[in-house]
PDB file of N, CA and C in Angstrom:
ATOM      1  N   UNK A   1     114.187  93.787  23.284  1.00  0.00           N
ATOM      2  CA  UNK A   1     113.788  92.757  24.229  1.00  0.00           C
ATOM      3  C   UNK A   1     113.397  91.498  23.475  1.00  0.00           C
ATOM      4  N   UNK A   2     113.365  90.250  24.102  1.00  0.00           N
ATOM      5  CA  UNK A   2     113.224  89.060  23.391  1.00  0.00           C
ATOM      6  C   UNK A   2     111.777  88.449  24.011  1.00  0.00           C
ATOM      7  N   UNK A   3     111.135  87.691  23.315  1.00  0.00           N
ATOM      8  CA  UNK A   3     109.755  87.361  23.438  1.00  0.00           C
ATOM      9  C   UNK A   3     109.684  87.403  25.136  1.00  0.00           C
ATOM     10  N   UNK A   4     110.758  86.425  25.697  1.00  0.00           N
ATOM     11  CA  UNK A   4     110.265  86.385  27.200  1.00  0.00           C
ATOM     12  C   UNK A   4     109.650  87.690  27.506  1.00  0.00           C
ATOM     13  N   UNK A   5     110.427  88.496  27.522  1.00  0.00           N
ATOM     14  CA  UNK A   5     111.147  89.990  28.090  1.00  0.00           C
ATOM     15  C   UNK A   5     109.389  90.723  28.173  1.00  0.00           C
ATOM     16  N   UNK A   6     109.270  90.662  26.572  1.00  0.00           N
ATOM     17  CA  UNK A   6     107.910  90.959  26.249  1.00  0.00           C
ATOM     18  C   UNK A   6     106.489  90.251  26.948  1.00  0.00           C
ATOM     19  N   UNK A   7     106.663  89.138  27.382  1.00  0.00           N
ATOM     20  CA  UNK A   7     105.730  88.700  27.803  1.00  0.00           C
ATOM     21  C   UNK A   7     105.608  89.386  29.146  1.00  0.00           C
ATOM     22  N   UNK A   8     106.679  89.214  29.978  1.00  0.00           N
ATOM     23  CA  UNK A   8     106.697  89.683  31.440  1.00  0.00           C
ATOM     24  C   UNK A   8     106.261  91.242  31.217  1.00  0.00           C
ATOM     25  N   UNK A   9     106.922  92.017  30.823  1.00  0.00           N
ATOM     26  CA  UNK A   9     106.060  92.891  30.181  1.00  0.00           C
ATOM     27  C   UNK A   9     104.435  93.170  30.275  1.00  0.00           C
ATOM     28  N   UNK A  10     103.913  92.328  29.630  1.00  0.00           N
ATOM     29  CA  UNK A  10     102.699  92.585  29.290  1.00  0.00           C
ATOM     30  C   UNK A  10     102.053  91.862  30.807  1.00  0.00           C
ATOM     31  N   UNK A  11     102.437  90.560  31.153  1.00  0.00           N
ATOM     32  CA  UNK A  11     101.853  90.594  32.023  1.00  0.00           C
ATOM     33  C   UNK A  11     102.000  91.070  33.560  1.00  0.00           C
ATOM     34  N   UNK A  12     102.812  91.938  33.764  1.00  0.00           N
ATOM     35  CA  UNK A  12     103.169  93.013  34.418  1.00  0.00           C
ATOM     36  C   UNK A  12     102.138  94.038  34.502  1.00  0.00           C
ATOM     37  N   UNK A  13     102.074  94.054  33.482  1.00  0.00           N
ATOM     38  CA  UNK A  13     100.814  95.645  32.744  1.00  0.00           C
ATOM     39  C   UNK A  13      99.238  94.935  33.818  1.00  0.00           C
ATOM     40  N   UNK A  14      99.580  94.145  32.725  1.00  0.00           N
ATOM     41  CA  UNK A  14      97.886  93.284  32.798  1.00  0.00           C
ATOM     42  C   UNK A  14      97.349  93.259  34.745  1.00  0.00           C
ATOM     43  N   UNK A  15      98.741  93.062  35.326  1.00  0.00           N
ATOM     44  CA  UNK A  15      99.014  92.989  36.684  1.00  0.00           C
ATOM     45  C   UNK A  15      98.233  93.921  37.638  1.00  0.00           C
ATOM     46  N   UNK A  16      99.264  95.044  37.047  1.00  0.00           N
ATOM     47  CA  UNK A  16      99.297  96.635  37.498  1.00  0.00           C
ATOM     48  C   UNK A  16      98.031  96.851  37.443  1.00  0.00           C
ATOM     49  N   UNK A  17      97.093  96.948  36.121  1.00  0.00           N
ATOM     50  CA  UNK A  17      95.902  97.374  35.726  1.00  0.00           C
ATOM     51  C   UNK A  17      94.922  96.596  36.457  1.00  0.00           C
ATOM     52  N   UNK A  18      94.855  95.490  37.043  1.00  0.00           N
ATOM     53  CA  UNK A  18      94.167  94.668  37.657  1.00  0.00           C
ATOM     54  C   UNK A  18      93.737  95.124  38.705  1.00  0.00           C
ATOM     55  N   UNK A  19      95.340  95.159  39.452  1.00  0.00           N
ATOM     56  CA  UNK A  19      94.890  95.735  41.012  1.00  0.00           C
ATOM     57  C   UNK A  19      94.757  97.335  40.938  1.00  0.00           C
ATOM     58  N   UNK A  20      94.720  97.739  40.084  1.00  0.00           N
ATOM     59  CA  UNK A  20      94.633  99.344  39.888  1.00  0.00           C
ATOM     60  C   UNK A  20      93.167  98.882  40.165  1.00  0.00           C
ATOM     61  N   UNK A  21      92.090  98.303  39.208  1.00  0.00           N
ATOM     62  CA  UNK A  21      90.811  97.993  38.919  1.00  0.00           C
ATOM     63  C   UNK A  21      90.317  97.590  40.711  1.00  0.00           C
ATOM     64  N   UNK A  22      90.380  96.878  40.973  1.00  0.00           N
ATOM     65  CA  UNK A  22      90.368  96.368  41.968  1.00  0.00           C
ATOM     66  C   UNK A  22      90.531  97.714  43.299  1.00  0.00           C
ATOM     67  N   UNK A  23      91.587  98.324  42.949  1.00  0.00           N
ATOM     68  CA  UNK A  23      91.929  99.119  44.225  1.00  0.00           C
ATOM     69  C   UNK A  23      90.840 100.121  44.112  1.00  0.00           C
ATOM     70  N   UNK A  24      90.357 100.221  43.052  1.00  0.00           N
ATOM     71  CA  UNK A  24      88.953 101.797  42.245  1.00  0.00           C
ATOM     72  C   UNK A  24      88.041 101.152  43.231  1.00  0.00           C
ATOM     73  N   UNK A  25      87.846  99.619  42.453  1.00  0.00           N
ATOM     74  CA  UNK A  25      86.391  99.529  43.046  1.00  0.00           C
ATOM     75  C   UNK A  25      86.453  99.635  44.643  1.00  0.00           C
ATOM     76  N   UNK A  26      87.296  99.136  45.212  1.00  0.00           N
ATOM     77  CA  UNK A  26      87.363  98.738  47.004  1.00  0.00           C
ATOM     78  C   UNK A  26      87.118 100.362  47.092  1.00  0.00           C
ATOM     79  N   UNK A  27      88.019 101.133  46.431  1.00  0.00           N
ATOM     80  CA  UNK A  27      87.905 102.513  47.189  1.00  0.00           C
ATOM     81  C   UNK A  27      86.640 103.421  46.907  1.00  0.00           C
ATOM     82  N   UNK A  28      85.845 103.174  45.744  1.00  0.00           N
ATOM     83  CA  UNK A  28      84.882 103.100  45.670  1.00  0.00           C
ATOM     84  C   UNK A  28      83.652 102.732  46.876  1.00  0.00           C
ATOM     85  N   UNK A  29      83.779 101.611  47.240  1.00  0.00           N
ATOM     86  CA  UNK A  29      83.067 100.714  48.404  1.00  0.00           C
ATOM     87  C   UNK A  29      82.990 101.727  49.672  1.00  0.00           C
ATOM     88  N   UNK A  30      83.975 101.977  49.449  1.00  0.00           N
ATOM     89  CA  UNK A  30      84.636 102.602  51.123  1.00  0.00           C
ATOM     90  C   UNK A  30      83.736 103.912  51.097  1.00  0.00           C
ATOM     91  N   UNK A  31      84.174 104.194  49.914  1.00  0.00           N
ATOM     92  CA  UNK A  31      83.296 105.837  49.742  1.00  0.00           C
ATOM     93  C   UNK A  31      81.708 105.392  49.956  1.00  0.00           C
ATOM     94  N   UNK A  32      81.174 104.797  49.706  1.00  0.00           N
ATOM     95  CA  UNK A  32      79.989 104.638  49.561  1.00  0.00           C
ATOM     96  C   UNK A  32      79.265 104.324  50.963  1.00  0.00           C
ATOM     97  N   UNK A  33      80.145 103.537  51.753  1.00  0.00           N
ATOM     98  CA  UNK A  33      80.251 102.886  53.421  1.00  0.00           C
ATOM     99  C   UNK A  33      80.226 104.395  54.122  1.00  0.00           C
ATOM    100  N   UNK A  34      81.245 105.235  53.922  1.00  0.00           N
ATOM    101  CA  UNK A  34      81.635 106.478  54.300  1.00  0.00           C
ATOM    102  C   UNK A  34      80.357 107.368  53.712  1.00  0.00           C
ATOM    103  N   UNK A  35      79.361 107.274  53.241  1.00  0.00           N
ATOM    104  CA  UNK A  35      78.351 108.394  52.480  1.00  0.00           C
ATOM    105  C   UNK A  35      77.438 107.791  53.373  1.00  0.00           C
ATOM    106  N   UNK A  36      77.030 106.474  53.955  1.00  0.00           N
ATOM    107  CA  UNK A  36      76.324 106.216  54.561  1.00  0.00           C
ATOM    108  C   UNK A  36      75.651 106.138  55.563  1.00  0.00           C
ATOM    109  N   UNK A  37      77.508 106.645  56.459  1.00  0.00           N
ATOM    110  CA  UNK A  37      78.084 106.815  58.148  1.00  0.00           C
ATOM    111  C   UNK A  37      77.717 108.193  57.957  1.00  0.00           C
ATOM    112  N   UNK A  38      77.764 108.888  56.640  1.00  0.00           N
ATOM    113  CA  UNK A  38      77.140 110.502  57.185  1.00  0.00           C
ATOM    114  C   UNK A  38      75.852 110.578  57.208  1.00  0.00           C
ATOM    115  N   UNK A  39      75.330 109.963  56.454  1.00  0.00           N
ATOM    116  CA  UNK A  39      74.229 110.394  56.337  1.00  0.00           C
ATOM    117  C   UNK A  39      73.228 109.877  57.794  1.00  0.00           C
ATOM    118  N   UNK A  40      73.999 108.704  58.280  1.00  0.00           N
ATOM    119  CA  UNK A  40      73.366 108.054  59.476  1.00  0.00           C
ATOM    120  C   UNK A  40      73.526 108.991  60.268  1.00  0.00           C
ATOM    121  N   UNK A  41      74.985 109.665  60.803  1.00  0.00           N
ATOM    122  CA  UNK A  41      75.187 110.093  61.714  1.00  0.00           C
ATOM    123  C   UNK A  41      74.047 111.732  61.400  1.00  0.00           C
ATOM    124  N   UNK A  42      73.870 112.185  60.204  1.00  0.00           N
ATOM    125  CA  UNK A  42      73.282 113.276  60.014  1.00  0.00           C
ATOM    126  C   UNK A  42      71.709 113.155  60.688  1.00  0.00           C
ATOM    127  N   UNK A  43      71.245 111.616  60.004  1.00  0.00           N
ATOM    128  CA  UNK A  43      69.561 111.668  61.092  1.00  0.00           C
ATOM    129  C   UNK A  43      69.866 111.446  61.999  1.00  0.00           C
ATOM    130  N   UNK A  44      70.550 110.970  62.987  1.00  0.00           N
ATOM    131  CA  UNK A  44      70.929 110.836  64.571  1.00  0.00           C
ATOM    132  C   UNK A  44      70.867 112.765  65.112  1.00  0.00           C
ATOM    133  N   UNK A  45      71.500 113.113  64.462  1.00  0.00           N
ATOM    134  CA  UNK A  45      71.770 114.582  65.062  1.00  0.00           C
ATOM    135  C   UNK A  45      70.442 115.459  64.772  1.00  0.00           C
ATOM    136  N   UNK A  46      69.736 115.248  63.947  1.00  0.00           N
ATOM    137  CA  UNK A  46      68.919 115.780  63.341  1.00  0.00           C
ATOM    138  C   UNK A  46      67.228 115.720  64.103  1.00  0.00           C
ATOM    139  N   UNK A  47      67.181 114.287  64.420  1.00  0.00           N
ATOM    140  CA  UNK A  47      66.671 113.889  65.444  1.00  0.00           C
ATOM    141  C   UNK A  47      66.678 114.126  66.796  1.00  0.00           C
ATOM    142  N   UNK A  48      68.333 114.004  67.317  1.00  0.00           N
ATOM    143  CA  UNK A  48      68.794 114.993  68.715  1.00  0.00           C
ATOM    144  C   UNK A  48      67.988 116.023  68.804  1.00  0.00           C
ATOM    145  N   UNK A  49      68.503 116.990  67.654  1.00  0.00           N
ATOM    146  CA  UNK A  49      67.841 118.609  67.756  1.00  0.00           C
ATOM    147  C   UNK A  49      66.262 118.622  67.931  1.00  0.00           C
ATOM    148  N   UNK A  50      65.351 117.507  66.930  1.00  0.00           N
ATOM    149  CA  UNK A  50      64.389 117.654  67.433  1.00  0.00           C
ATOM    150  C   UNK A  50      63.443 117.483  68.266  1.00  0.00           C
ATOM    151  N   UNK A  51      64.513 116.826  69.378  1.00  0.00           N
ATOM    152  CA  UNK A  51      63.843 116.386  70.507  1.00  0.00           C
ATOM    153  C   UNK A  51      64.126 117.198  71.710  1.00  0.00           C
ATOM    154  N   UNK A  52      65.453 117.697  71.329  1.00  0.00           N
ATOM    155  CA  UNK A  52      65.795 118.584  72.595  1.00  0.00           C
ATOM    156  C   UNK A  52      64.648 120.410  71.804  1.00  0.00           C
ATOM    157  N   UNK A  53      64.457 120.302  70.902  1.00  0.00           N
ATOM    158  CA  UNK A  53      63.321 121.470  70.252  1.00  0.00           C
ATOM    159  C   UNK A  53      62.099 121.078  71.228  1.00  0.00           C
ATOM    160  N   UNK A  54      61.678 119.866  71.012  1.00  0.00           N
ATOM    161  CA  UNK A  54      60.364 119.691  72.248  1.00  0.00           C
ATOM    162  C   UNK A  54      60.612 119.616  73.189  1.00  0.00           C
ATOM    163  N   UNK A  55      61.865 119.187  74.033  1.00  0.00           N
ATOM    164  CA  UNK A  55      61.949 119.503  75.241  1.00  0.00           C
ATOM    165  C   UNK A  55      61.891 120.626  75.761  1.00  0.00           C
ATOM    166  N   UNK A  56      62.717 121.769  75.225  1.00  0.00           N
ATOM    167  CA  UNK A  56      62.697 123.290  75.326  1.00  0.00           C
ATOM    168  C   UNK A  56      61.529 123.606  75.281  1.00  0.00           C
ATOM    169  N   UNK A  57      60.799 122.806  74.396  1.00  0.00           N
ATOM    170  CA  UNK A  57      58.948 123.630  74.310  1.00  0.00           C
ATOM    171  C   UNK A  57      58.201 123.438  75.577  1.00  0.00           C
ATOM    172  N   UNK A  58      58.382 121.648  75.820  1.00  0.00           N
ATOM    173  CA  UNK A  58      57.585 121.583  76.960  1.00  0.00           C
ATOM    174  C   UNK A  58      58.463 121.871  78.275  1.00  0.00           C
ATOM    175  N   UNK A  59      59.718 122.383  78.397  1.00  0.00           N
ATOM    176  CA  UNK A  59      60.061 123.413  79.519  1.00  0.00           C
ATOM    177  C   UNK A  59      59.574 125.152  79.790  1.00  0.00           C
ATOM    178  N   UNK A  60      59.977 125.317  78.530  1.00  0.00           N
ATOM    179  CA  UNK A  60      58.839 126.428  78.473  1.00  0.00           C
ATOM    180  C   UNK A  60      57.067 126.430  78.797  1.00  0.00           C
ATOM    181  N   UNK A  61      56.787 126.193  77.972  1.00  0.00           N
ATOM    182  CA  UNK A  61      55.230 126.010  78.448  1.00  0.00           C
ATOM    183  C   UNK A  61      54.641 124.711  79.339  1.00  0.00           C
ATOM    184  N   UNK A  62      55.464 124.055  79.541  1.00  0.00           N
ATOM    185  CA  UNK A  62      54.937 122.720  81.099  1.00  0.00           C
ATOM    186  C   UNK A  62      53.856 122.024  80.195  1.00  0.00           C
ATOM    187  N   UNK A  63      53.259 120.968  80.885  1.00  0.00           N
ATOM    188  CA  UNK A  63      52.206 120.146  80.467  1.00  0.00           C
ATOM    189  C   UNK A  63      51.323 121.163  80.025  1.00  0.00           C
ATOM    190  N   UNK A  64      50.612 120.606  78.290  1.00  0.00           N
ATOM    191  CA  UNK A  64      49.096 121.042  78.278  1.00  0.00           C
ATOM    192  C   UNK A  64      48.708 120.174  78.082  1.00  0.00           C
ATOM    193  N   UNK A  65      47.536 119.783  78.148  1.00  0.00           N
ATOM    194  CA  UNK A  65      46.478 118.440  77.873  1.00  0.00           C
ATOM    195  C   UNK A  65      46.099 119.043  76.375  1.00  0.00           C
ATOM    196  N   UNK A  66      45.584 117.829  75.521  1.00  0.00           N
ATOM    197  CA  UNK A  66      45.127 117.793  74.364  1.00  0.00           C
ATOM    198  C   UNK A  66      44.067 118.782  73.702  1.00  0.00           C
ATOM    199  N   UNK A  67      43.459 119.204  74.991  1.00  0.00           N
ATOM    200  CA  UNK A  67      42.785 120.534  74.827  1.00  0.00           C
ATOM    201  C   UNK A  67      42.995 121.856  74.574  1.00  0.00           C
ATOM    202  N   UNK A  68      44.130 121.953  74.999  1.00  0.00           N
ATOM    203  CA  UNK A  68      44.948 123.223  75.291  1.00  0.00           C
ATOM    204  C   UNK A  68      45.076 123.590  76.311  1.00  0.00           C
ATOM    205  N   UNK A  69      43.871 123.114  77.638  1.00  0.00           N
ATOM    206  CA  UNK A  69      44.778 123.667  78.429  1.00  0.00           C
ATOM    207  C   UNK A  69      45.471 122.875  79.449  1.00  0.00           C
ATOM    208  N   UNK A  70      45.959 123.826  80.514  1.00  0.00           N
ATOM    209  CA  UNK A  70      47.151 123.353  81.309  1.00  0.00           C
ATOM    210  C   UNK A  70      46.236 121.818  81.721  1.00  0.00           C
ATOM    211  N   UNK A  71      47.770 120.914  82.019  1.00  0.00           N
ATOM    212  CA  UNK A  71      46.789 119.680  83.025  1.00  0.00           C
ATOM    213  C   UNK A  71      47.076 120.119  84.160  1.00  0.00           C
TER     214      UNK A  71
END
């Protein structure tokens, strides 16, 4: 190959490796966006359960006043 040949070459490479770099980090990003949506969606559900846990309680046992007993 002759100098051109070589240059295109290299900056071809330089190219490739760029948006390779580039495509890591974005997909990187995404993952991290995506770790976040679980973990959100995990206290949303987590929370659900523990509210429908006190609801079940106070269906079961009905109002008590702070005393203990029934109001």
């Amino acid at each position: 190959m002759g100098i051109g040949a070589d240059f295109i070459v290299m900056w071809l490479t330089f190219l490739c490796s760029a948006i390779i770099a580039i495509g890591a980090k974005g997909f990187n990003q995404i993952h991290i966006y995506q770790r976040q949506l679980q973990l959100m969606f995990q206290v949303q559900r987590q929370a659900r359960t523990e509210v429908n846990l006190k609801v079940a309680e106070y269906v079961k046992t009905g109002p008590v006043a702070s005393n203990g007993n029934e109001a």
